[in-house]
Protein backbone atom coordinates (compact mmCIF):
# COMPACT_ATOMS: atom_id res chain seq x y z
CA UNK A 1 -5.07 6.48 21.92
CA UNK A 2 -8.05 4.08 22.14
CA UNK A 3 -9.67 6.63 19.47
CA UNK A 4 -6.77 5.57 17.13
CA UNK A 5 -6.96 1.77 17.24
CA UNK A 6 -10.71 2.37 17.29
CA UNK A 7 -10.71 4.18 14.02
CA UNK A 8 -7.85 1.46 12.80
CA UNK A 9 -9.97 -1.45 13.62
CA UNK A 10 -12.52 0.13 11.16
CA UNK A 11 -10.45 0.32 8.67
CA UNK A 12 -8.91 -2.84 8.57
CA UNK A 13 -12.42 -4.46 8.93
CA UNK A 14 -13.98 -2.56 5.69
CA UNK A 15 -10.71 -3.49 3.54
CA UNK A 16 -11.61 -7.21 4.54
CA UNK A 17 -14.99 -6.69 3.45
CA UNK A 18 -14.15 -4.89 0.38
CA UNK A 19 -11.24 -8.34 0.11
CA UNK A 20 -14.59 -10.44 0.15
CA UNK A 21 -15.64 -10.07 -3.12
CA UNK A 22 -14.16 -11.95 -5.99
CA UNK A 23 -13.29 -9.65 -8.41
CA UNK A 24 -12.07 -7.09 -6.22
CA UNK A 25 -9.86 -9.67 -4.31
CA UNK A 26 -8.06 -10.08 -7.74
CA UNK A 27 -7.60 -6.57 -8.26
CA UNK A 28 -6.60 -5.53 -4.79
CA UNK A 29 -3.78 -8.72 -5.08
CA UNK A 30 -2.64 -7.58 -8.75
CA UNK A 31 -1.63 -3.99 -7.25
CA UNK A 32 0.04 -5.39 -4.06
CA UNK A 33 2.04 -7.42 -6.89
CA UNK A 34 2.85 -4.61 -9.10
CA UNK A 35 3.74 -2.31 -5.78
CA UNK A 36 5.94 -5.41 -4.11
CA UNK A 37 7.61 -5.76 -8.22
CA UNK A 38 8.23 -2.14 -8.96
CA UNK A 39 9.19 -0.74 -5.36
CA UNK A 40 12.72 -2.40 -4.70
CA UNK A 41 13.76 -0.66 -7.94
CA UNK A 42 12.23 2.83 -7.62
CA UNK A 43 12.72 3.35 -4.10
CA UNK A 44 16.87 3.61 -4.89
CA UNK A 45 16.27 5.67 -8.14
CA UNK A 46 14.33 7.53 -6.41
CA UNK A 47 16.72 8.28 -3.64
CA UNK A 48 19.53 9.08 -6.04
CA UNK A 49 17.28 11.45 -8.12
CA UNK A 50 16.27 12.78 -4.50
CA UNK A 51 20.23 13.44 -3.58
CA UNK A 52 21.61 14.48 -6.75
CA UNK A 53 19.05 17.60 -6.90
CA UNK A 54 20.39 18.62 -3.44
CA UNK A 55 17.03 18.44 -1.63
């Protein structure tokens, strides 16, 4: 378990390094917008797409 938050840790330190730089920042912020705008409304499409093939 302490391999997992180990290797989490990591991770969440290089995104905030990667969040340092300007331009970056603005990009990484624009996406989370886009994802945060477009996922209320495909998540249900996609679920009725999902359960009208039968899967």
């Amino acid at each position: 378990m302490t391999k997992a938050i180990l290797i989490a840790k990591s991770m969440v330190s290089e995104i905030e390094n990667i969040r340092e730089s300007a331009i970056l920042s603005k990009a990484i912020e624009a996406v989370e917008f886009i994802t945060l705008l477009t996922l209320p409304i495909l998540l249900p499409l996609g679920i009725m797409i999902i359960s009208s093939n039968g899967y």
